[in-house]
PDB file of N, CA and C in Angstrom:
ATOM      1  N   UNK A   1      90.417 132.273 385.778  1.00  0.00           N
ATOM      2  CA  UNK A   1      89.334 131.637 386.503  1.00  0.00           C
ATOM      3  C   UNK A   1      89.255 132.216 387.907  1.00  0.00           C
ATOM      4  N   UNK A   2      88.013 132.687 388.699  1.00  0.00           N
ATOM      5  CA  UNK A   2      87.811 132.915 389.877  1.00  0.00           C
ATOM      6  C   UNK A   2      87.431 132.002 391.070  1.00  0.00           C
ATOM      7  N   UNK A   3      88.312 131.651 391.705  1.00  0.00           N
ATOM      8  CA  UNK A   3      88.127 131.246 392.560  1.00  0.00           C
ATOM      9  C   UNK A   3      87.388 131.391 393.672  1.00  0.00           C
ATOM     10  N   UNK A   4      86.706 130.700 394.317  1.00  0.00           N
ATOM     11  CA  UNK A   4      85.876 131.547 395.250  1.00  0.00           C
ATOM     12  C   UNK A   4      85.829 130.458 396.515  1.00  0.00           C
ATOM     13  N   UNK A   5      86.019 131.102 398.505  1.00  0.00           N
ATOM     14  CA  UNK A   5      85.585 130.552 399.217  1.00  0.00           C
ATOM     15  C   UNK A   5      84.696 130.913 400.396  1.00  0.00           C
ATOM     16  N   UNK A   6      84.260 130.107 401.069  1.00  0.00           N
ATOM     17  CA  UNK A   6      83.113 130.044 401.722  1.00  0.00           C
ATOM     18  C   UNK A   6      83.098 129.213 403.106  1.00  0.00           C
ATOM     19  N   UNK A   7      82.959 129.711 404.107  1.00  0.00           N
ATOM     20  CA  UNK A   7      83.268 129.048 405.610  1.00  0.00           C
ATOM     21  C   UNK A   7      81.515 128.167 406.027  1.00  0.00           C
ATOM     22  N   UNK A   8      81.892 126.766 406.139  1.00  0.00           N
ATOM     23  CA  UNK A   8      80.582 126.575 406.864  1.00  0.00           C
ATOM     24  C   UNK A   8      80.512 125.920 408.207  1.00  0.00           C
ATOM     25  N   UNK A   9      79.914 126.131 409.089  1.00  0.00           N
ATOM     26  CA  UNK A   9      79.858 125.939 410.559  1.00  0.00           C
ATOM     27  C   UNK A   9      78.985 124.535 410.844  1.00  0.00           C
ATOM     28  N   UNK A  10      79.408 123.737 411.332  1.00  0.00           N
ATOM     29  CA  UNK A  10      78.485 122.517 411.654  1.00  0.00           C
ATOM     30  C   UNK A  10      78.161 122.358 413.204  1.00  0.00           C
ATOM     31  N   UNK A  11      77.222 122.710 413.343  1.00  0.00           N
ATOM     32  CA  UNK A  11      77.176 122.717 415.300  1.00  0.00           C
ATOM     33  C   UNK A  11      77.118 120.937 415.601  1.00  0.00           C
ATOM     34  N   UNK A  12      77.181 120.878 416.742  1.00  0.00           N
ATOM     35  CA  UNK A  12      77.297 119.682 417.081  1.00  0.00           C
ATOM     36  C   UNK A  12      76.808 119.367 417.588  1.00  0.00           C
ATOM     37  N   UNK A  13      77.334 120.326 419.101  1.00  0.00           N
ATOM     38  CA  UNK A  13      76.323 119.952 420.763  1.00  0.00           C
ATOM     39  C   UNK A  13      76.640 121.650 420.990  1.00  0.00           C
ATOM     40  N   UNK A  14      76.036 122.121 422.506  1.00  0.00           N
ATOM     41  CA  UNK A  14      76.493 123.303 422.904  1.00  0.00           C
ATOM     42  C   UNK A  14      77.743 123.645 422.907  1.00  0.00           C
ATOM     43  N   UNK A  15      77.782 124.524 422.210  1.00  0.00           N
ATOM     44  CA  UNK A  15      79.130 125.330 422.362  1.00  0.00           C
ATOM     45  C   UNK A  15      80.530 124.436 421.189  1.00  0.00           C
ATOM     46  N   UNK A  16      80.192 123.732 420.655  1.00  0.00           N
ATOM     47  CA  UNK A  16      80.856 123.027 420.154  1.00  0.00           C
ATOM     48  C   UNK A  16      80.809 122.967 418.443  1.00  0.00           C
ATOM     49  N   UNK A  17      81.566 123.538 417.344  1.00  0.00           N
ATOM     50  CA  UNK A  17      81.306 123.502 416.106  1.00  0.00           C
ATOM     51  C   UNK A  17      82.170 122.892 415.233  1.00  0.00           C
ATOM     52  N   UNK A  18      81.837 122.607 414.210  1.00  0.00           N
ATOM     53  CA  UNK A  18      83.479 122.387 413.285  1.00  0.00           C
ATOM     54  C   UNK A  18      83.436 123.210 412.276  1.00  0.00           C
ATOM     55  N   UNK A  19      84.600 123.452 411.552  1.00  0.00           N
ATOM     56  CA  UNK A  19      84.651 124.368 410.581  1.00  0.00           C
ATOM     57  C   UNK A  19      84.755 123.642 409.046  1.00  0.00           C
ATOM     58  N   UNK A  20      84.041 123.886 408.135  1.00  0.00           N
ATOM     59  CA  UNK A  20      84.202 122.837 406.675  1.00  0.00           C
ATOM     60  C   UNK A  20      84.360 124.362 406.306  1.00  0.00           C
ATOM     61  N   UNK A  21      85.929 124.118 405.380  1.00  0.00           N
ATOM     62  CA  UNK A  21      85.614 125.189 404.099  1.00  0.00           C
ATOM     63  C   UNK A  21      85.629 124.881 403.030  1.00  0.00           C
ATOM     64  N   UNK A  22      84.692 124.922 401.862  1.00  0.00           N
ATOM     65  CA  UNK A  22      84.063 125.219 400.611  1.00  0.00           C
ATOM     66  C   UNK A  22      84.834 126.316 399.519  1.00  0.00           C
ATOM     67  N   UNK A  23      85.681 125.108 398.739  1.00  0.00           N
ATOM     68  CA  UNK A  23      86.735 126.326 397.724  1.00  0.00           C
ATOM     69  C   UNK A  23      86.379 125.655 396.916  1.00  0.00           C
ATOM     70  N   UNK A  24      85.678 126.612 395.439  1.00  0.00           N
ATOM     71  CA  UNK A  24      84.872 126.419 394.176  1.00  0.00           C
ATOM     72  C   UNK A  24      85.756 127.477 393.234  1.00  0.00           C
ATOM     73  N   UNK A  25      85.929 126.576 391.792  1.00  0.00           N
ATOM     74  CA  UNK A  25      85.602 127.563 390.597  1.00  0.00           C
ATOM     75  C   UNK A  25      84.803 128.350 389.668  1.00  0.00           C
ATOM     76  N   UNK A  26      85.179 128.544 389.010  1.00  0.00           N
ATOM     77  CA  UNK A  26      84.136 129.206 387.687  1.00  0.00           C
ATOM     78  C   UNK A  26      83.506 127.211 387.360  1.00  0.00           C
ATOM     79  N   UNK A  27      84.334 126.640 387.301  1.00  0.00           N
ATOM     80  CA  UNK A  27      84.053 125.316 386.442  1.00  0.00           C
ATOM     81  C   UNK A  27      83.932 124.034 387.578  1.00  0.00           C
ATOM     82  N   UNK A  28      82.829 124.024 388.311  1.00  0.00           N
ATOM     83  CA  UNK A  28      82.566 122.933 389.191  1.00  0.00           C
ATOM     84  C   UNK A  28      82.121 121.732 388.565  1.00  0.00           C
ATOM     85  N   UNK A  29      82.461 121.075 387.626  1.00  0.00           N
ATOM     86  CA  UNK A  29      81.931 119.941 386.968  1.00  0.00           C
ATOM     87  C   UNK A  29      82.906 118.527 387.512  1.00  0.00           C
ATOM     88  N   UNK A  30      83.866 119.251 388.236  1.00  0.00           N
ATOM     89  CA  UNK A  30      85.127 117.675 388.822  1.00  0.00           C
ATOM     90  C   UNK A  30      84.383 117.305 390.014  1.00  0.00           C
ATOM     91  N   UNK A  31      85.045 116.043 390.786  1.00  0.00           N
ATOM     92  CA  UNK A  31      84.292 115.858 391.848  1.00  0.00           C
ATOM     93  C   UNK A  31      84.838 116.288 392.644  1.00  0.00           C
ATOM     94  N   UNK A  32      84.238 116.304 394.715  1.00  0.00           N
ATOM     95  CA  UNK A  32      84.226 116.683 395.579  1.00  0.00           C
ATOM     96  C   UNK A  32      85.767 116.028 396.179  1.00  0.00           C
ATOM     97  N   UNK A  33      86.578 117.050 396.976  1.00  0.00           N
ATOM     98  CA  UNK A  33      87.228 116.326 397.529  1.00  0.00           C
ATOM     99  C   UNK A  33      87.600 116.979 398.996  1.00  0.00           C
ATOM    100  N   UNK A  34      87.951 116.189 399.335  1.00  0.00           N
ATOM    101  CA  UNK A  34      87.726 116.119 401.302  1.00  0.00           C
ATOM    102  C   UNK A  34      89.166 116.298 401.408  1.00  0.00           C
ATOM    103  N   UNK A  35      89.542 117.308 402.169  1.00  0.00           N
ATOM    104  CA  UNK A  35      90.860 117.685 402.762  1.00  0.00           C
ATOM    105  C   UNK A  35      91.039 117.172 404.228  1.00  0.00           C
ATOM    106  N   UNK A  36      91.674 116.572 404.756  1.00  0.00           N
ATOM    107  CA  UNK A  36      92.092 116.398 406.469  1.00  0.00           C
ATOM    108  C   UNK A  36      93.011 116.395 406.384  1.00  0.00           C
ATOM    109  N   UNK A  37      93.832 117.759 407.809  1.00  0.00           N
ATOM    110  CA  UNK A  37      94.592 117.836 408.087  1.00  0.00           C
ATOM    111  C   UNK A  37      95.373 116.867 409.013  1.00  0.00           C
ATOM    112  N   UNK A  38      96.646 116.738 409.456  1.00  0.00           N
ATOM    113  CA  UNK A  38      97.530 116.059 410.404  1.00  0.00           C
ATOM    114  C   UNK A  38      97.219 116.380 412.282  1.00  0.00           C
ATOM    115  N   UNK A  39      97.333 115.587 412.578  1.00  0.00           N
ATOM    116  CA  UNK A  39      96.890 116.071 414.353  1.00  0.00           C
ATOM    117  C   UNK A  39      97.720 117.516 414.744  1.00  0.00           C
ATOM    118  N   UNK A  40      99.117 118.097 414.210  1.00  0.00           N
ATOM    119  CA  UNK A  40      99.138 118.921 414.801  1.00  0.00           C
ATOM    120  C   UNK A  40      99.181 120.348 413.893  1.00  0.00           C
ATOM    121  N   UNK A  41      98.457 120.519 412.913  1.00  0.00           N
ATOM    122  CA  UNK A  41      98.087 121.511 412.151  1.00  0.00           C
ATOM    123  C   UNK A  41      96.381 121.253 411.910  1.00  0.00           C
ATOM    124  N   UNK A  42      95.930 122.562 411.109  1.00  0.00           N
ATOM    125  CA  UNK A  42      94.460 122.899 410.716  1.00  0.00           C
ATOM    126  C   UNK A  42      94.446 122.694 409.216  1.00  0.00           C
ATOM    127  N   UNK A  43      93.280 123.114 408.606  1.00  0.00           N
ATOM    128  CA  UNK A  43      92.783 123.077 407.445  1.00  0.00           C
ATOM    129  C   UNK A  43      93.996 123.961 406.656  1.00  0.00           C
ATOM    130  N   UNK A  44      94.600 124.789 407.118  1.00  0.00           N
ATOM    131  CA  UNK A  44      94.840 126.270 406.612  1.00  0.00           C
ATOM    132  C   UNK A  44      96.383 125.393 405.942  1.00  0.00           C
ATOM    133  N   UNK A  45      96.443 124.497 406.175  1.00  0.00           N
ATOM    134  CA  UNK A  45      97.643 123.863 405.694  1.00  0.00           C
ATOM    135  C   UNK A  45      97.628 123.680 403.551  1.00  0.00           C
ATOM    136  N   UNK A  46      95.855 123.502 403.901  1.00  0.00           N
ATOM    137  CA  UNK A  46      95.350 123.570 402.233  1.00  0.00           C
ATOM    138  C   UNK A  46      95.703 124.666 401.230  1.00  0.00           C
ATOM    139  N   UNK A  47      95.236 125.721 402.034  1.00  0.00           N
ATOM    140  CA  UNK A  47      94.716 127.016 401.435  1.00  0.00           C
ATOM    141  C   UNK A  47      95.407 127.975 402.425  1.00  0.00           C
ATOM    142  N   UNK A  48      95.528 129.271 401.581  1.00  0.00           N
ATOM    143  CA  UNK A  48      95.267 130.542 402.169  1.00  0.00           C
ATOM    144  C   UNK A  48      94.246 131.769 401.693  1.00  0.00           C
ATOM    145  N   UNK A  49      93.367 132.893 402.368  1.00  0.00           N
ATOM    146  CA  UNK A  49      92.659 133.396 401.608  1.00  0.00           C
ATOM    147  C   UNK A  49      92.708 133.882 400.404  1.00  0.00           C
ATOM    148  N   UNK A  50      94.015 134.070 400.249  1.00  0.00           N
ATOM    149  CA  UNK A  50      94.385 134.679 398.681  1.00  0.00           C
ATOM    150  C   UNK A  50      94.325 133.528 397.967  1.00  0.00           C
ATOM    151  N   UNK A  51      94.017 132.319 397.985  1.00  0.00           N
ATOM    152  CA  UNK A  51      93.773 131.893 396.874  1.00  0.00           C
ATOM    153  C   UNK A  51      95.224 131.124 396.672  1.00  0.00           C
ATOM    154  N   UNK A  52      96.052 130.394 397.415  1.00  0.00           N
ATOM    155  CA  UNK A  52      97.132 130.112 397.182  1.00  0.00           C
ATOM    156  C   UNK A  52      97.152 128.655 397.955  1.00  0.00           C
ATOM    157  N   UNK A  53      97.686 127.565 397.457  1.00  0.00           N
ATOM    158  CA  UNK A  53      97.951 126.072 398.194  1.00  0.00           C
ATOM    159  C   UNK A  53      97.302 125.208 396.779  1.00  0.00           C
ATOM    160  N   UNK A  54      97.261 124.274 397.126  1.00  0.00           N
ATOM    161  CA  UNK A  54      96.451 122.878 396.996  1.00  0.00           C
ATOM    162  C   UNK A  54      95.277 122.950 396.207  1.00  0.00           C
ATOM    163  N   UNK A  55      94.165 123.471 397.801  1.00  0.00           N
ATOM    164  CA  UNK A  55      92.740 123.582 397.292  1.00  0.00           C
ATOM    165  C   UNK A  55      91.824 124.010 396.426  1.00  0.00           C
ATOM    166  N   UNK A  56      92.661 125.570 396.485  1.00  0.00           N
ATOM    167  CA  UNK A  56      92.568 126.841 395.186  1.00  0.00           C
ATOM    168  C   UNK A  56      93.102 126.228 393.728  1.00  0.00           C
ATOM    169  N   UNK A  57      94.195 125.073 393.816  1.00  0.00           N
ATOM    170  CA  UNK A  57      94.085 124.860 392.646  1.00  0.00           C
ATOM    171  C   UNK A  57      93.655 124.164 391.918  1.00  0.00           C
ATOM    172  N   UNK A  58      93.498 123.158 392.994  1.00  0.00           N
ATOM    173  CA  UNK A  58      92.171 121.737 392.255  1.00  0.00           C
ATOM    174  C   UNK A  58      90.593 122.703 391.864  1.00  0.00           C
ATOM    175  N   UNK A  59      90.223 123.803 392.699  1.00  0.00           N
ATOM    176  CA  UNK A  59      89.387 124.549 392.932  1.00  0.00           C
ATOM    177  C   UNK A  59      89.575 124.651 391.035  1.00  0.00           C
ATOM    178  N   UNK A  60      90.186 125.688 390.810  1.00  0.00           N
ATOM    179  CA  UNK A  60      90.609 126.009 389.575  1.00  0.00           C
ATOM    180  C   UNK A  60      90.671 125.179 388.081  1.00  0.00           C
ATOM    181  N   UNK A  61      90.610 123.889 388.601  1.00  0.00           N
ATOM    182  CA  UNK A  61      90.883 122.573 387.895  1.00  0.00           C
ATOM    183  C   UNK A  61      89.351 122.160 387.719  1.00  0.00           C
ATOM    184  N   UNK A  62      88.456 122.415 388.525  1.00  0.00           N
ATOM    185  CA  UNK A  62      87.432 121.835 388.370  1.00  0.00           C
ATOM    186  C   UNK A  62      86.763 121.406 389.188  1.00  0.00           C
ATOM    187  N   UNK A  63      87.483 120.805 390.218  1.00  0.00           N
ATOM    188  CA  UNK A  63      87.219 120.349 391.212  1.00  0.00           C
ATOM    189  C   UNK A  63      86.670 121.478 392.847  1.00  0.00           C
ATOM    190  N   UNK A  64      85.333 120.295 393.424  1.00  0.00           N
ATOM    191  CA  UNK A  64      84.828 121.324 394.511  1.00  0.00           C
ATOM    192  C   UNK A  64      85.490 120.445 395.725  1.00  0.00           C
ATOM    193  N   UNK A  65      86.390 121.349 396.355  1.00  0.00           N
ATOM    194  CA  UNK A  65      87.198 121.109 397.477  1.00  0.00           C
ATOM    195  C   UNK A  65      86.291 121.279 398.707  1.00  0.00           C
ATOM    196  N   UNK A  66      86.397 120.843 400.041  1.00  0.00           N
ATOM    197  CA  UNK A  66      86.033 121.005 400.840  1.00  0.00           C
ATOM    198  C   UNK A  66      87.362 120.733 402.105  1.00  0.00           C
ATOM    199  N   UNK A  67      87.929 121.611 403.059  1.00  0.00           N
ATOM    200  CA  UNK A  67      88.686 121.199 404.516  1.00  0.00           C
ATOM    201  C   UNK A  67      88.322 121.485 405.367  1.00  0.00           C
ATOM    202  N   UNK A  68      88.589 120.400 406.210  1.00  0.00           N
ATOM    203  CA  UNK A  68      87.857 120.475 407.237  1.00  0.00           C
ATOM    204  C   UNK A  68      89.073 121.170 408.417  1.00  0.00           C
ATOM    205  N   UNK A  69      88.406 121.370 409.386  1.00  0.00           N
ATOM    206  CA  UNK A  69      89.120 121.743 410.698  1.00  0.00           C
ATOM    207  C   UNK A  69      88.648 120.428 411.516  1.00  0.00           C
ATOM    208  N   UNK A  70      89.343 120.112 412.318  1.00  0.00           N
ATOM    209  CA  UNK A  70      88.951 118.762 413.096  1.00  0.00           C
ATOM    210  C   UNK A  70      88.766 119.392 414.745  1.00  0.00           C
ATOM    211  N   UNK A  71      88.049 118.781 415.055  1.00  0.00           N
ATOM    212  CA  UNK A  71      87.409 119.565 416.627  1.00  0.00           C
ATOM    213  C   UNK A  71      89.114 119.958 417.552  1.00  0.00           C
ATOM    214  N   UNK A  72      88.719 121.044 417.398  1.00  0.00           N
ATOM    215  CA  UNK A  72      89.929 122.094 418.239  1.00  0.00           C
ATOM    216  C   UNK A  72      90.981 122.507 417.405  1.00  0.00           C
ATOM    217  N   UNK A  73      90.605 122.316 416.317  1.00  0.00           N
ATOM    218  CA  UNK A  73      91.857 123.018 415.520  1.00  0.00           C
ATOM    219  C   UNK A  73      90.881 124.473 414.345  1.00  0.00           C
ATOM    220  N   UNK A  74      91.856 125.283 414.023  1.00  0.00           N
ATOM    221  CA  UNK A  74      91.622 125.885 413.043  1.00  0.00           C
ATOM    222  C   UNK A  74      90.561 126.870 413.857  1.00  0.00           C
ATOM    223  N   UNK A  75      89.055 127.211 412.368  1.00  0.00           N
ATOM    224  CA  UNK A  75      88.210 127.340 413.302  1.00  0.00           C
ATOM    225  C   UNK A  75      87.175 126.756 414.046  1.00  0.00           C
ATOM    226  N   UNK A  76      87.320 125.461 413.933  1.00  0.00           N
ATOM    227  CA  UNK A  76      86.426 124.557 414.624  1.00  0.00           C
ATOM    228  C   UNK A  76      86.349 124.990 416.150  1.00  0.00           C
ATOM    229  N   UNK A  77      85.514 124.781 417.038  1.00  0.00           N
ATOM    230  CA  UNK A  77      85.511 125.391 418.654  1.00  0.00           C
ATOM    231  C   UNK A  77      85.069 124.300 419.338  1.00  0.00           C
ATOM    232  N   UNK A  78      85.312 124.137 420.875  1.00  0.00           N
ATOM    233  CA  UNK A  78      86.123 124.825 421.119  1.00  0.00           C
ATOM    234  C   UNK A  78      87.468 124.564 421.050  1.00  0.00           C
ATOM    235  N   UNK A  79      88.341 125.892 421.017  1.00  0.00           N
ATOM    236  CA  UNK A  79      90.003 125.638 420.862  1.00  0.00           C
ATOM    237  C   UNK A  79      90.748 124.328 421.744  1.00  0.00           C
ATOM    238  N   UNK A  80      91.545 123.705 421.670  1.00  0.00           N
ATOM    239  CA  UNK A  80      92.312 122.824 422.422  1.00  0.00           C
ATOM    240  C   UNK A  80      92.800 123.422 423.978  1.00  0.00           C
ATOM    241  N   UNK A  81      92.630 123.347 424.939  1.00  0.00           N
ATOM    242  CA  UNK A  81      93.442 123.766 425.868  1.00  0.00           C
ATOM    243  C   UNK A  81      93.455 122.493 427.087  1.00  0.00           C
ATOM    244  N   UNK A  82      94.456 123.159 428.060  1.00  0.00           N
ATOM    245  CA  UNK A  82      94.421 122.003 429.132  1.00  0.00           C
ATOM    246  C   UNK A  82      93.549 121.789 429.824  1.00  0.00           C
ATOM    247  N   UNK A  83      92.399 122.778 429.721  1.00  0.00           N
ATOM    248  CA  UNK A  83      91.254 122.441 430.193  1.00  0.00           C
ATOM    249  C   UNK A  83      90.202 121.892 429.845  1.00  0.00           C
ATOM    250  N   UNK A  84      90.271 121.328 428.181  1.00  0.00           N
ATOM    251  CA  UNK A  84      89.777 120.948 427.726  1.00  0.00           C
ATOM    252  C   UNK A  84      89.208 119.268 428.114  1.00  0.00           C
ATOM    253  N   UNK A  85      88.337 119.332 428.365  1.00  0.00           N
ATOM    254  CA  UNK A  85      88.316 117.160 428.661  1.00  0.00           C
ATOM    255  C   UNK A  85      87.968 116.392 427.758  1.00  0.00           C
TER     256      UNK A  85
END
């Protein structure tokens, strides 16, 4: 089965986005499921691009995964810093 993923960008306000990623199989007939990560990691905790974790395999199972990045993590923007308010 091929797995396949897909980055989508949600703007917010200026300068500000979140990152949802979209990991599908050959066989999307399971339902949707929502990944959130822990406050001090990202999405990437799911998945990696090769196709390896969690997501890729529910992906594989049937199921259409979706993780999110939560504002300042991953690739959601902007990044966390001390300047951040």
């Amino acid at each position: 089965m091929t797995v396949s993923q897909q980055s989508v960008f949600i703007r917010l306000d200026e300068g500000q986005t979140l990152h949802l990623r979209r990991i599908v199989g050959d066989n999307t007939s399971g339902p949707a499921v929502l990944f959130l990560h822990g406050a001090v990691e990202n999405g990437k905790i799911f998945y990696t691009e090769s196709n390896k974790g969690l997501a890729p395999f529910l992906a594989e199972h049937g199921y259409i995964c979706y993780v999110a990045d939560l504002r300042g993590r991953g690739q959601s923007k902007p990044a966390i810093s001390k300047h951040t308010k």
